[in-house]
PDB file of N, CA and C in Angstrom:
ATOM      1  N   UNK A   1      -5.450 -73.482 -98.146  1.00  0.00           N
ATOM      2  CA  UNK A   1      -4.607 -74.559 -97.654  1.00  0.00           C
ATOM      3  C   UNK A   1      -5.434 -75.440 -96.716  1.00  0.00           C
ATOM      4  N   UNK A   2      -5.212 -76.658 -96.609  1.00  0.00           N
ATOM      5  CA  UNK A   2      -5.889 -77.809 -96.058  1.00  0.00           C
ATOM      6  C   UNK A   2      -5.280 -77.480 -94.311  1.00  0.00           C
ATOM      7  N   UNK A   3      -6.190 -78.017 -93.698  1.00  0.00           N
ATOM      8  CA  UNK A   3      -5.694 -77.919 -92.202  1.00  0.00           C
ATOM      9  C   UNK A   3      -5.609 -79.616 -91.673  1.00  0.00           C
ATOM     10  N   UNK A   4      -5.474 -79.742 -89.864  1.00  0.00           N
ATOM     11  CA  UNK A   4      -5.452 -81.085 -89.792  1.00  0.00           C
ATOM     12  C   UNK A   4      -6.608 -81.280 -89.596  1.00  0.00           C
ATOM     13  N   UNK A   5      -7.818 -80.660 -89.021  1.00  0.00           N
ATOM     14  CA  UNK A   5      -8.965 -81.069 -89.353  1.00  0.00           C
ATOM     15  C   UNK A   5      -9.292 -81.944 -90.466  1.00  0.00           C
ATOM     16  N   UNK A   6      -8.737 -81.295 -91.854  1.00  0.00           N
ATOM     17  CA  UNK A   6      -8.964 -81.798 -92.655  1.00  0.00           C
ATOM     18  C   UNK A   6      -8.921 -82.869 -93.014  1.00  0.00           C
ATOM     19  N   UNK A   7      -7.322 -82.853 -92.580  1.00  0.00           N
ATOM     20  CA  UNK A   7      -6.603 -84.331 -92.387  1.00  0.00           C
ATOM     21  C   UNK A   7      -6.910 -85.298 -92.022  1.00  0.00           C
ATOM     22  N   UNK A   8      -7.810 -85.139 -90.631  1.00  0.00           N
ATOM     23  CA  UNK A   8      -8.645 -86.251 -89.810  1.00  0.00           C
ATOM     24  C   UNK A   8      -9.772 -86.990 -90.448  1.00  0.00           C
ATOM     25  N   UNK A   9     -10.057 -85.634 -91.017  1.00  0.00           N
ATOM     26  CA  UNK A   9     -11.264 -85.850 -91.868  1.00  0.00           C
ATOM     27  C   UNK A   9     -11.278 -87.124 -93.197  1.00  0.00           C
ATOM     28  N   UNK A  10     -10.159 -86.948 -94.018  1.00  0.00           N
ATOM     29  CA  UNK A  10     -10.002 -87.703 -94.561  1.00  0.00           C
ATOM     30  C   UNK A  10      -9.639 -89.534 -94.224  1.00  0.00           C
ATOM     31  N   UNK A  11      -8.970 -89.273 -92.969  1.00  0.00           N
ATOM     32  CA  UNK A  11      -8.542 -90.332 -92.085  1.00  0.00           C
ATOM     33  C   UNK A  11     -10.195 -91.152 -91.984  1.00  0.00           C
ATOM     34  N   UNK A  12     -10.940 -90.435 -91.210  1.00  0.00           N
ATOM     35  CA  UNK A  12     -12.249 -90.765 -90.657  1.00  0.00           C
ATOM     36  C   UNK A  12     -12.838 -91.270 -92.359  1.00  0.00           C
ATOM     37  N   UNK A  13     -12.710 -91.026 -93.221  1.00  0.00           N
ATOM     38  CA  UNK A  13     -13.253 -91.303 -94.367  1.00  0.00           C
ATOM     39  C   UNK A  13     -13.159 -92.808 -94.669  1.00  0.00           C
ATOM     40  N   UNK A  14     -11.955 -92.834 -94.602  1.00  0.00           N
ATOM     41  CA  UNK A  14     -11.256 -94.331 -95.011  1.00  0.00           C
ATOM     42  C   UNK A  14     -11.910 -95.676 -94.044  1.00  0.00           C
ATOM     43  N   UNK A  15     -12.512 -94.962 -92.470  1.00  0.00           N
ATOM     44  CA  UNK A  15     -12.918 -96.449 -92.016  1.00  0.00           C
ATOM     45  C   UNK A  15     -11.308 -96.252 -90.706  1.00  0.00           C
ATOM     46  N   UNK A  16     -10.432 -96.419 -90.909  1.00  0.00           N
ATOM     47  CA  UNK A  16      -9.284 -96.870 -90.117  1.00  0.00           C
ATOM     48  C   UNK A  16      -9.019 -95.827 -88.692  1.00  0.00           C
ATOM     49  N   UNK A  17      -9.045 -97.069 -87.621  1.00  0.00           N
ATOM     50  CA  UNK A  17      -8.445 -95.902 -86.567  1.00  0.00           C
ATOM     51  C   UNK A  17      -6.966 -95.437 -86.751  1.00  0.00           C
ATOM     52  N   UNK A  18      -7.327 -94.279 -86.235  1.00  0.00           N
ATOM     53  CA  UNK A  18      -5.867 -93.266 -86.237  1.00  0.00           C
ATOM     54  C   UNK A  18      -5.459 -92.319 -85.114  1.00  0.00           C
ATOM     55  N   UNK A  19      -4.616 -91.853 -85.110  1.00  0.00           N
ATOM     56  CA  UNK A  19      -4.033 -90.824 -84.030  1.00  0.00           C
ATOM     57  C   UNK A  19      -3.308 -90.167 -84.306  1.00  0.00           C
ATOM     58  N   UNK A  20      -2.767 -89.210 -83.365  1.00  0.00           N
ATOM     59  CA  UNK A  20      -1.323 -88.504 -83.530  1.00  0.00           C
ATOM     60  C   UNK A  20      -0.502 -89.027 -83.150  1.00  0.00           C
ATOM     61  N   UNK A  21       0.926 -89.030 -83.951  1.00  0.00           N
ATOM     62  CA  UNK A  21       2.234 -89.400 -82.987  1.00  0.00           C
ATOM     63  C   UNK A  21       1.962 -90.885 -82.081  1.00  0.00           C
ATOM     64  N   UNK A  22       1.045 -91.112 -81.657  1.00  0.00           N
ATOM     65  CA  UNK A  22       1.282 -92.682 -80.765  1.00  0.00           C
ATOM     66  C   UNK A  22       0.067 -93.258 -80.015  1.00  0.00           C
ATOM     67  N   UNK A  23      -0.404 -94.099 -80.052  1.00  0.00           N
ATOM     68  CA  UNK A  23      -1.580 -94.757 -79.201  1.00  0.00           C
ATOM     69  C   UNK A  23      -0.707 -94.413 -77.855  1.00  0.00           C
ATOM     70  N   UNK A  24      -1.685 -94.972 -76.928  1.00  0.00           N
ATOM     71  CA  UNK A  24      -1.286 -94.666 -74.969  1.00  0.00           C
ATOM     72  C   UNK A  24      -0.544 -95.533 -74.864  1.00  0.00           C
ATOM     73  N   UNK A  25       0.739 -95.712 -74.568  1.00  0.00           N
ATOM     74  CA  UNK A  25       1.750 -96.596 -74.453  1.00  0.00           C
ATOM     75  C   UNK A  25       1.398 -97.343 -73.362  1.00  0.00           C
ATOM     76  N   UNK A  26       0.687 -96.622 -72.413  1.00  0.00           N
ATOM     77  CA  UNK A  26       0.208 -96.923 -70.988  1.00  0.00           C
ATOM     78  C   UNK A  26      -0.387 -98.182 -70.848  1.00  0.00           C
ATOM     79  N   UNK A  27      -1.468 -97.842 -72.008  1.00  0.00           N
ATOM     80  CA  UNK A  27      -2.480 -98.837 -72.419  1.00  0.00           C
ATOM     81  C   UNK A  27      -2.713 -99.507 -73.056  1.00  0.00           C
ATOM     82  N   UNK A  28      -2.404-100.703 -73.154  1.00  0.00           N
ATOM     83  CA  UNK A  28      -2.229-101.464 -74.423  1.00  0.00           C
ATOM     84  C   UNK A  28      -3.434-101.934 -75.133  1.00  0.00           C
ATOM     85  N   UNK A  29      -4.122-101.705 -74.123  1.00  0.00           N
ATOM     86  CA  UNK A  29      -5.858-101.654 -75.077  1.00  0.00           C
ATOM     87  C   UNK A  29      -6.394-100.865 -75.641  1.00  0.00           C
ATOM     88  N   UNK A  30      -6.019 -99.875 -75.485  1.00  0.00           N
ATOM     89  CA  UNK A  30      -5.909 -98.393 -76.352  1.00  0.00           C
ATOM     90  C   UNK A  30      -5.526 -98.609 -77.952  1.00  0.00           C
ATOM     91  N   UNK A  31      -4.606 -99.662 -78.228  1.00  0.00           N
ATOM     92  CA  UNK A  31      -3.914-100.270 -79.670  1.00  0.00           C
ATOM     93  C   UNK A  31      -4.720-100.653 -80.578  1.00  0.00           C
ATOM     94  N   UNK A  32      -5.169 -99.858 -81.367  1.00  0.00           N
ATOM     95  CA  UNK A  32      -6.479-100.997 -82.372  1.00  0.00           C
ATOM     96  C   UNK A  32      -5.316-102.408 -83.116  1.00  0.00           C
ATOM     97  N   UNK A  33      -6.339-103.188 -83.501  1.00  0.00           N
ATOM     98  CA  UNK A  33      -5.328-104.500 -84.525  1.00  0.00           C
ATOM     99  C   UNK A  33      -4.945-103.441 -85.856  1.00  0.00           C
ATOM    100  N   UNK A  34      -4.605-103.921 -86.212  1.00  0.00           N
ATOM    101  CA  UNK A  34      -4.154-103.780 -87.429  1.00  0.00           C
ATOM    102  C   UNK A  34      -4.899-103.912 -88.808  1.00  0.00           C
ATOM    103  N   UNK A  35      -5.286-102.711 -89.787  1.00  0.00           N
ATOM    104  CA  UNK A  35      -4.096-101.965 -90.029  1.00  0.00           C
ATOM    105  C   UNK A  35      -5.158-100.689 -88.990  1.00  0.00           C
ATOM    106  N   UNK A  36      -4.059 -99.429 -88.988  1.00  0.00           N
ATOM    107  CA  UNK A  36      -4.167 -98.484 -88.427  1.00  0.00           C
ATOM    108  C   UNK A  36      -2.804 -97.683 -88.967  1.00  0.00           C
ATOM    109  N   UNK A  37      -3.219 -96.181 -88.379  1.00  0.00           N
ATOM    110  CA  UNK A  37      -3.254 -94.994 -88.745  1.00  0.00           C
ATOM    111  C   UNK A  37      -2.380 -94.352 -87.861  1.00  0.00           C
ATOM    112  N   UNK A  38      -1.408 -93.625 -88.294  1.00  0.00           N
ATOM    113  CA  UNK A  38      -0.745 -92.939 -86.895  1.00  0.00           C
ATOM    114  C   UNK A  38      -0.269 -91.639 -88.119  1.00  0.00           C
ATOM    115  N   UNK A  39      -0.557 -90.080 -87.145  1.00  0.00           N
ATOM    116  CA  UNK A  39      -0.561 -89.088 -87.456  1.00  0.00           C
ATOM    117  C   UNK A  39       0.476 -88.361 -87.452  1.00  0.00           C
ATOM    118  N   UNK A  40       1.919 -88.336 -87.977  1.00  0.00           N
ATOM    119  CA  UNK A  40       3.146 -87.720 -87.346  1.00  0.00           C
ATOM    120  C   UNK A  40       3.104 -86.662 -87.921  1.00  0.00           C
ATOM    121  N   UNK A  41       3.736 -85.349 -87.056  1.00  0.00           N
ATOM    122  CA  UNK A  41       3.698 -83.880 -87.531  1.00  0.00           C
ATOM    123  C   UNK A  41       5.121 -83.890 -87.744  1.00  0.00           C
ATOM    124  N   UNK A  42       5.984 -83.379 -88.603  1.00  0.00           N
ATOM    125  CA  UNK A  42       7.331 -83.187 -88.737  1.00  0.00           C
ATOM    126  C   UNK A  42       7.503 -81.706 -88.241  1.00  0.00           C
ATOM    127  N   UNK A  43       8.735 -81.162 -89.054  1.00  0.00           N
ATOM    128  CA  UNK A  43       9.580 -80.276 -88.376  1.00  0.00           C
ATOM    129  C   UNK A  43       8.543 -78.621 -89.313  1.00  0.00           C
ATOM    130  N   UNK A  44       8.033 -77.650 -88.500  1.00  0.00           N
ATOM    131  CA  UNK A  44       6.979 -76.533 -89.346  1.00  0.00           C
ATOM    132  C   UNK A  44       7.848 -76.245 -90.052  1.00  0.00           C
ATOM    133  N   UNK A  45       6.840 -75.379 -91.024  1.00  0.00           N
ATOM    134  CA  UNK A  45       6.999 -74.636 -92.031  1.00  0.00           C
ATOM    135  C   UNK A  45       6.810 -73.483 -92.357  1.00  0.00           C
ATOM    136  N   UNK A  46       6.928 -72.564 -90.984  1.00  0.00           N
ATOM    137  CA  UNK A  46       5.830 -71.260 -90.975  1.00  0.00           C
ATOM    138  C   UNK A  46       6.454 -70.134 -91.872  1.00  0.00           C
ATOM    139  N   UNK A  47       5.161 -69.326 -92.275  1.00  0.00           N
ATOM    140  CA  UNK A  47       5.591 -68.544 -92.954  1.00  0.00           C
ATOM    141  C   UNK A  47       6.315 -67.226 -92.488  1.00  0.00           C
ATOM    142  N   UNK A  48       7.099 -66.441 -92.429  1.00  0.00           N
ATOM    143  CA  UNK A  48       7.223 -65.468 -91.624  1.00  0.00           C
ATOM    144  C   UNK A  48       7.393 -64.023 -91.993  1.00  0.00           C
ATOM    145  N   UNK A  49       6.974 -62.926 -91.617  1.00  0.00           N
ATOM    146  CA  UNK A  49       7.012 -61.256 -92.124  1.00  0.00           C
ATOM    147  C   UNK A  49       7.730 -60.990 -90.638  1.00  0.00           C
ATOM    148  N   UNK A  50       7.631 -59.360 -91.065  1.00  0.00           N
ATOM    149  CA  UNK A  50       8.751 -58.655 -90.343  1.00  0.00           C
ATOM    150  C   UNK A  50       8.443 -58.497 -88.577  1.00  0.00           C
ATOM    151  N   UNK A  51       6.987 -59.301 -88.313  1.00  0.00           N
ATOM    152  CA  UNK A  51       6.392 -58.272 -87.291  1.00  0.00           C
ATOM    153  C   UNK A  51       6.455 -60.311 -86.749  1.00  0.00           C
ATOM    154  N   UNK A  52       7.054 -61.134 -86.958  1.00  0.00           N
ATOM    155  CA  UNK A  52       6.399 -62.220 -86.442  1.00  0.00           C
ATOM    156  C   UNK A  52       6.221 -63.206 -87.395  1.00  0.00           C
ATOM    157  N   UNK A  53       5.915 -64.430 -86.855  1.00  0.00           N
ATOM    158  CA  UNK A  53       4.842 -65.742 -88.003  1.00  0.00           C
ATOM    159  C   UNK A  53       3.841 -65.185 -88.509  1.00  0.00           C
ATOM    160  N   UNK A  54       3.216 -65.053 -89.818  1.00  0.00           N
ATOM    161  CA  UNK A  54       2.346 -64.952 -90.070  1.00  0.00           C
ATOM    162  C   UNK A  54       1.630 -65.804 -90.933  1.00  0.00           C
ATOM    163  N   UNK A  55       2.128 -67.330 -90.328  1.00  0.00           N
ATOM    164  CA  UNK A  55       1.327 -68.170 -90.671  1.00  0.00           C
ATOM    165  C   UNK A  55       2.061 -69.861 -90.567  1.00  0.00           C
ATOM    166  N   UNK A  56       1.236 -70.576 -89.608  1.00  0.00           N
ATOM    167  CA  UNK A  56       2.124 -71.517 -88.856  1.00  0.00           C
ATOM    168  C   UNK A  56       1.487 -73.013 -89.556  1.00  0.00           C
ATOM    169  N   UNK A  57       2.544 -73.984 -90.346  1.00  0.00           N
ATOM    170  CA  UNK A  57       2.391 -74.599 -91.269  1.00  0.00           C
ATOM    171  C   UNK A  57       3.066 -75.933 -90.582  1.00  0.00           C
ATOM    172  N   UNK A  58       2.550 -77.261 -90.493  1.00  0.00           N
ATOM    173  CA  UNK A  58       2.956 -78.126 -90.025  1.00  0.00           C
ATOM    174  C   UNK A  58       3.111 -79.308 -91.073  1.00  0.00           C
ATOM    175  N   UNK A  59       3.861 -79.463 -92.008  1.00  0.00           N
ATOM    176  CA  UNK A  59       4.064 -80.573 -92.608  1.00  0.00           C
ATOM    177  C   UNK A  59       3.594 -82.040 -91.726  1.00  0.00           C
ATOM    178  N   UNK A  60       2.682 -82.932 -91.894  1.00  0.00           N
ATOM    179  CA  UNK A  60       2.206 -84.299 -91.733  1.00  0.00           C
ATOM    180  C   UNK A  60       2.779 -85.783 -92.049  1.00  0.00           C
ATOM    181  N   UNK A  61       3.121 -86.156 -91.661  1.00  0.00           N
ATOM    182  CA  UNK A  61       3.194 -87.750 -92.356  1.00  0.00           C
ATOM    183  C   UNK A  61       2.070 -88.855 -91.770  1.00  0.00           C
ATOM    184  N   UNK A  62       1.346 -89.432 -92.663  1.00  0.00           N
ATOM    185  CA  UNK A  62       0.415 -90.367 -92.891  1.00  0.00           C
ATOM    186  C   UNK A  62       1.072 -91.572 -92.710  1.00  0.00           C
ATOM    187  N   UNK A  63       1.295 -92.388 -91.579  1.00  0.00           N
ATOM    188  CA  UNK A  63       1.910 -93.655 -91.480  1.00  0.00           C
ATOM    189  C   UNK A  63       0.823 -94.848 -91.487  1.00  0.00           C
ATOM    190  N   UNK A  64       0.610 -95.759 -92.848  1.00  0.00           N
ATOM    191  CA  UNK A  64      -0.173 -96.540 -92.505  1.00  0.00           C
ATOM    192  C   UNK A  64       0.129 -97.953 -92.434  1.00  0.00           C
ATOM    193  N   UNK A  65       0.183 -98.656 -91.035  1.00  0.00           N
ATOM    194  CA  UNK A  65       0.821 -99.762 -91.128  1.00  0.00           C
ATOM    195  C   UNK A  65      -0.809-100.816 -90.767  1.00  0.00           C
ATOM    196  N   UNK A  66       0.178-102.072 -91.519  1.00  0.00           N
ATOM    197  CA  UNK A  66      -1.008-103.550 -92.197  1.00  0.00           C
ATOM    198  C   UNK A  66       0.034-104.761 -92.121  1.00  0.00           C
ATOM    199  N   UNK A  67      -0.843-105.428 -92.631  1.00  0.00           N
ATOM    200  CA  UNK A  67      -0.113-106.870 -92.456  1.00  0.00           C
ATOM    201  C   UNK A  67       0.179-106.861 -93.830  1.00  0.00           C
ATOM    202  N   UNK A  68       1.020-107.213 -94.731  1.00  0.00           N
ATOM    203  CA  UNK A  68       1.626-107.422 -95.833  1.00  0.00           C
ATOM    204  C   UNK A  68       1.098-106.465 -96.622  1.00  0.00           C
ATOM    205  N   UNK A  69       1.137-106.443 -97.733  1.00  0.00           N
ATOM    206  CA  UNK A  69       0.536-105.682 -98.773  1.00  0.00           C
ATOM    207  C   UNK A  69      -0.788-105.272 -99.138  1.00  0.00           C
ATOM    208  N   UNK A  70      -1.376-104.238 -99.471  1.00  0.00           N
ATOM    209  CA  UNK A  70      -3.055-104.186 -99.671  1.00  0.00           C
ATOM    210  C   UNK A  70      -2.812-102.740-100.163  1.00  0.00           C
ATOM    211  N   UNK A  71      -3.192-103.512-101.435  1.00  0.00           N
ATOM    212  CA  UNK A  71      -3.256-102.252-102.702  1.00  0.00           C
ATOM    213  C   UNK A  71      -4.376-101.303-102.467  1.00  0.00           C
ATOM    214  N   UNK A  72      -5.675-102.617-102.064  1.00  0.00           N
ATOM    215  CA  UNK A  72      -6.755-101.915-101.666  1.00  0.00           C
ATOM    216  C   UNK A  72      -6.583-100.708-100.725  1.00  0.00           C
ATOM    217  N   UNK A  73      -6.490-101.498-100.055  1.00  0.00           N
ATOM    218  CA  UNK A  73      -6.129-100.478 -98.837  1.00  0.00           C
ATOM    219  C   UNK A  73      -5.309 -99.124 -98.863  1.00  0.00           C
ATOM    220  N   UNK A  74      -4.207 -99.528 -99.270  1.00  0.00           N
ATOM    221  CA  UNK A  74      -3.251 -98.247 -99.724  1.00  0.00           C
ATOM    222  C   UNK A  74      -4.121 -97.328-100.994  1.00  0.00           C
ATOM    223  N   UNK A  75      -5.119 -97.682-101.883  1.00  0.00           N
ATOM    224  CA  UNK A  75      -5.431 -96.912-102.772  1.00  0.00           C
ATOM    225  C   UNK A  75      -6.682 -96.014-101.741  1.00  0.00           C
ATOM    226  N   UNK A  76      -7.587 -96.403-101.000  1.00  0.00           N
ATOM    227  CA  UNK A  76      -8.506 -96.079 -99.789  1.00  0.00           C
ATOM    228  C   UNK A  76      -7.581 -94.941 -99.552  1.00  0.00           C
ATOM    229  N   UNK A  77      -6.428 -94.907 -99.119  1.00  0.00           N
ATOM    230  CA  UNK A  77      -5.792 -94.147 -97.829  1.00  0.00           C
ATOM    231  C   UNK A  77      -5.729 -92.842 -99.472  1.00  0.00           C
ATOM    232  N   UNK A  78      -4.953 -93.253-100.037  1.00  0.00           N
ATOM    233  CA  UNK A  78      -4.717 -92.259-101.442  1.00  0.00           C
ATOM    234  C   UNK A  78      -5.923 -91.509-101.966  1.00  0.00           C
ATOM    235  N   UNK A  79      -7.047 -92.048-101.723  1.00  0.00           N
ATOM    236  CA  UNK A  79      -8.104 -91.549-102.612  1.00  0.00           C
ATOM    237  C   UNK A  79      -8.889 -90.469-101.508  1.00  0.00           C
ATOM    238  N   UNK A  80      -9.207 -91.224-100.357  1.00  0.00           N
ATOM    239  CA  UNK A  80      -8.871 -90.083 -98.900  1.00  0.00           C
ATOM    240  C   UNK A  80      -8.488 -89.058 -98.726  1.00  0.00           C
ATOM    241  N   UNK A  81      -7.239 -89.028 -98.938  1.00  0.00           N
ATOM    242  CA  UNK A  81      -6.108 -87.656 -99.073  1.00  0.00           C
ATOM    243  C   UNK A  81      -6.530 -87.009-100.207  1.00  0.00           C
ATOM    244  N   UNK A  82      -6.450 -87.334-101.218  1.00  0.00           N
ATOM    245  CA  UNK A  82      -6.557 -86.477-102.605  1.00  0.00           C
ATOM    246  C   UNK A  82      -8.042 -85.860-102.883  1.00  0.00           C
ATOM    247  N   UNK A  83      -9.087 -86.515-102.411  1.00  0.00           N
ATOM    248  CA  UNK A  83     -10.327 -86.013-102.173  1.00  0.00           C
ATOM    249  C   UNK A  83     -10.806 -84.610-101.222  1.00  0.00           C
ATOM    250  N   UNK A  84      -9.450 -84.664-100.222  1.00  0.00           N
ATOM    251  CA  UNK A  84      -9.501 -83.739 -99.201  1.00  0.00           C
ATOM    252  C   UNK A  84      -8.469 -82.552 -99.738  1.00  0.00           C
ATOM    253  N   UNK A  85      -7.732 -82.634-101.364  1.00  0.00           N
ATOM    254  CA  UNK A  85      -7.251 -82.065-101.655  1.00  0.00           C
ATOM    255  C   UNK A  85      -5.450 -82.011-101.551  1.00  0.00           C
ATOM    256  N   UNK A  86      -4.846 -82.549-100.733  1.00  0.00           N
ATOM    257  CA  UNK A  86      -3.854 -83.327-100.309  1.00  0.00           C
ATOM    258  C   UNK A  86      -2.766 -83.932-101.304  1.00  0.00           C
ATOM    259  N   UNK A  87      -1.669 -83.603-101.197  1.00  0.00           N
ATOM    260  CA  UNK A  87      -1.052 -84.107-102.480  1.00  0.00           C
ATOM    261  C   UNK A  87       0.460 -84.462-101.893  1.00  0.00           C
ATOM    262  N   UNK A  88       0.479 -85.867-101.524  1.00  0.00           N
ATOM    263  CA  UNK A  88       2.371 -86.517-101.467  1.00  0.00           C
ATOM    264  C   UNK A  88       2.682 -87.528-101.977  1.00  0.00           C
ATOM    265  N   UNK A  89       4.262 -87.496-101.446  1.00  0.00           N
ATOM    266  CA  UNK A  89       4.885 -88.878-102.019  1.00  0.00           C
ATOM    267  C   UNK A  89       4.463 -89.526-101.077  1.00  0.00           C
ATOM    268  N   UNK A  90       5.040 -91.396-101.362  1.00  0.00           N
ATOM    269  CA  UNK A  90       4.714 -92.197-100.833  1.00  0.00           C
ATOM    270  C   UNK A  90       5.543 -93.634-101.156  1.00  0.00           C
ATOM    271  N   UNK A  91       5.722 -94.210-100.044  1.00  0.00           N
ATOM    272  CA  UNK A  91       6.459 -95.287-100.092  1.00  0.00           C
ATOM    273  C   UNK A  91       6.301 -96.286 -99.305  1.00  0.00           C
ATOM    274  N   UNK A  92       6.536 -97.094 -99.224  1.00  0.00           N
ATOM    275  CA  UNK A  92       6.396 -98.257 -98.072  1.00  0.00           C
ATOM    276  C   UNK A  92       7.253 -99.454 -97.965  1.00  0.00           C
ATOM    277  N   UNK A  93       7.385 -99.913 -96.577  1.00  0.00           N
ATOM    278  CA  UNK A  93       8.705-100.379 -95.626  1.00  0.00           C
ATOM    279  C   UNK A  93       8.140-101.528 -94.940  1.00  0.00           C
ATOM    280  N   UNK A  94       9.148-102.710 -95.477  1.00  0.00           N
ATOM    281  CA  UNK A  94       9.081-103.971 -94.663  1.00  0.00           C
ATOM    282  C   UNK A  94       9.095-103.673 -93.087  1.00  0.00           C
ATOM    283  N   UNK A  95       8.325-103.956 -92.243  1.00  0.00           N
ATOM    284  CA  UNK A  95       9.053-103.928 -91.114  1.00  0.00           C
ATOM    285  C   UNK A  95       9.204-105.300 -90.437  1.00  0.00           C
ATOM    286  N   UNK A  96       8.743-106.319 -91.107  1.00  0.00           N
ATOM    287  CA  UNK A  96       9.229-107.675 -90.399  1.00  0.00           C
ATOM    288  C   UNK A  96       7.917-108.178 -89.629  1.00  0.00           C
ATOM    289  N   UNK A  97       8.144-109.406 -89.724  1.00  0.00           N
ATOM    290  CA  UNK A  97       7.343-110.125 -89.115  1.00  0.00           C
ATOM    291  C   UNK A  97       5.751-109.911 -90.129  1.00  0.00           C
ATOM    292  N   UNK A  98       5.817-109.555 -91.516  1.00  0.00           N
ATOM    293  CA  UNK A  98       4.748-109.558 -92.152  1.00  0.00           C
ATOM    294  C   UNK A  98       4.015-108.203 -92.221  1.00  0.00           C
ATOM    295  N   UNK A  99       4.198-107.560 -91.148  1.00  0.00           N
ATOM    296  CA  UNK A  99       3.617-105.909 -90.956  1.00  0.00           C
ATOM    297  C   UNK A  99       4.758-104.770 -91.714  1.00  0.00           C
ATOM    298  N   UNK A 100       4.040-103.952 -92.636  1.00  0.00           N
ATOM    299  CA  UNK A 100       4.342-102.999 -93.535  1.00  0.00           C
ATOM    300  C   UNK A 100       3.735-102.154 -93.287  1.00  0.00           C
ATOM    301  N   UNK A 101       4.943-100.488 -93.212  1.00  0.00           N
ATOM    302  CA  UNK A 101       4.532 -99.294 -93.177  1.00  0.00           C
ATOM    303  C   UNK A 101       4.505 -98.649 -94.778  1.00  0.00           C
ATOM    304  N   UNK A 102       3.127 -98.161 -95.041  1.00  0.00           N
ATOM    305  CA  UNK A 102       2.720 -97.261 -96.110  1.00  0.00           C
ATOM    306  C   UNK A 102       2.765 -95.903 -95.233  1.00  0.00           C
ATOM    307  N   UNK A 103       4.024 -94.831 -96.373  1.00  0.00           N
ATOM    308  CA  UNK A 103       3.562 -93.145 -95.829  1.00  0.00           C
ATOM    309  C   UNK A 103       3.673 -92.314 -97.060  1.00  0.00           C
ATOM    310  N   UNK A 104       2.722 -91.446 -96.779  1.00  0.00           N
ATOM    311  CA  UNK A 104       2.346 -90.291 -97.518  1.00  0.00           C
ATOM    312  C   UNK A 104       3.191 -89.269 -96.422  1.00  0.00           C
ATOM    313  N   UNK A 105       4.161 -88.576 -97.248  1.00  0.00           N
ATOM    314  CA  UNK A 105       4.967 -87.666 -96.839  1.00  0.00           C
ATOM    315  C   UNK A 105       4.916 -86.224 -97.639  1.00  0.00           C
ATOM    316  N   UNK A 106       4.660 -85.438 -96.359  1.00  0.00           N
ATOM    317  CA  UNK A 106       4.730 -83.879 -96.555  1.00  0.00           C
ATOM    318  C   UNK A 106       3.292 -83.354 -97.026  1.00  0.00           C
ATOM    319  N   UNK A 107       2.605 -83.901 -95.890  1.00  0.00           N
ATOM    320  CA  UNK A 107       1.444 -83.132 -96.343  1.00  0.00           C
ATOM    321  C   UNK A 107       1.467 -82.287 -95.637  1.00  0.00           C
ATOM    322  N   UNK A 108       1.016 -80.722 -96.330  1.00  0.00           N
ATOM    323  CA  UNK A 108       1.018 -79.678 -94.989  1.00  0.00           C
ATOM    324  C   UNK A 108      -0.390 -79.658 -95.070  1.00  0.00           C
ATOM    325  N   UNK A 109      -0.159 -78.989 -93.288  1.00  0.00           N
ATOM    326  CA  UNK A 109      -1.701 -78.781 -92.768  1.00  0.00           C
ATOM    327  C   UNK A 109      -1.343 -77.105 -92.052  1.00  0.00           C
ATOM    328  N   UNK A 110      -2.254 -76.175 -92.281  1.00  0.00           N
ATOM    329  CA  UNK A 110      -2.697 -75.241 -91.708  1.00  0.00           C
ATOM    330  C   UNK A 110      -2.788 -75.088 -90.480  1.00  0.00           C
ATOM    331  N   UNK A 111      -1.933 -74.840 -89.296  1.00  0.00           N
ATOM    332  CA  UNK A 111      -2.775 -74.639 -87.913  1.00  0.00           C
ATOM    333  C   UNK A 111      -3.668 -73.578 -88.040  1.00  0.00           C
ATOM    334  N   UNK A 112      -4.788 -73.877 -86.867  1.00  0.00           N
ATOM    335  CA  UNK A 112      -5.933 -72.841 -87.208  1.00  0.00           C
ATOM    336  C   UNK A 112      -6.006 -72.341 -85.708  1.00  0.00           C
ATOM    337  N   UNK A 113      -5.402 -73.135 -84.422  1.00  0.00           N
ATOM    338  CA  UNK A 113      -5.464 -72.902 -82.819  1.00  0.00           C
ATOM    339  C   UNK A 113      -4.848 -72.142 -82.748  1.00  0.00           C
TER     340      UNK A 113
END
């Protein structure tokens, strides 16, 4: 099973800054332009036996938001993931003002910490 290392890894492939969950709200220079990468972990998936977890599974979502459409781009982010072994759906959302969210949903990643 793929971990988020992995995940990053593939991220770092593509060229695009990224993160977890949120740039520094603090800091607004912290914000790369656009497009960029944001790392959301959803709700786990762990596996569990009688004695405990025995094995702690974090489903991912890949949020990649841009200024209008870019096939290019969206095929980059796809070819990324699937290279790293990685396999989701995917869809993408007007959000106005010209900027569109592309996500790859339910990728799990392995915790390894």
């Amino acid at each position: 099973m793929r971990t988020y290392d992995d995940l990053c890894d593939a991220m770092r492939s593509c060229g695009l800054p990224f993160a977890r969950i949120s740039w520094e709200p603090l800091d607004p220079e912290d914000i790369p332009p656009l497009p960029n990468v944001i790392l959301m972990p959803q709700k786990t998936r762990n596996a569990k036996a009688c004695d405990g977890i025995s094995c702690h599974i974090t489903p991912y979502d890949v949020e990649l938001y841009g200024h209008g459409s870019s096939i290019e781009l969206e095929d980059r982010v796809q070819a990324a993931l699937e290279a790293k072994g990685f396999a989701a759906d995917r869809y993408t959302v007007p959000l106005g003002d010209g900027i569109t969210e592309t996500v790859w949903s339910g990728l799990d990643c392995l915790e390894t910490n």
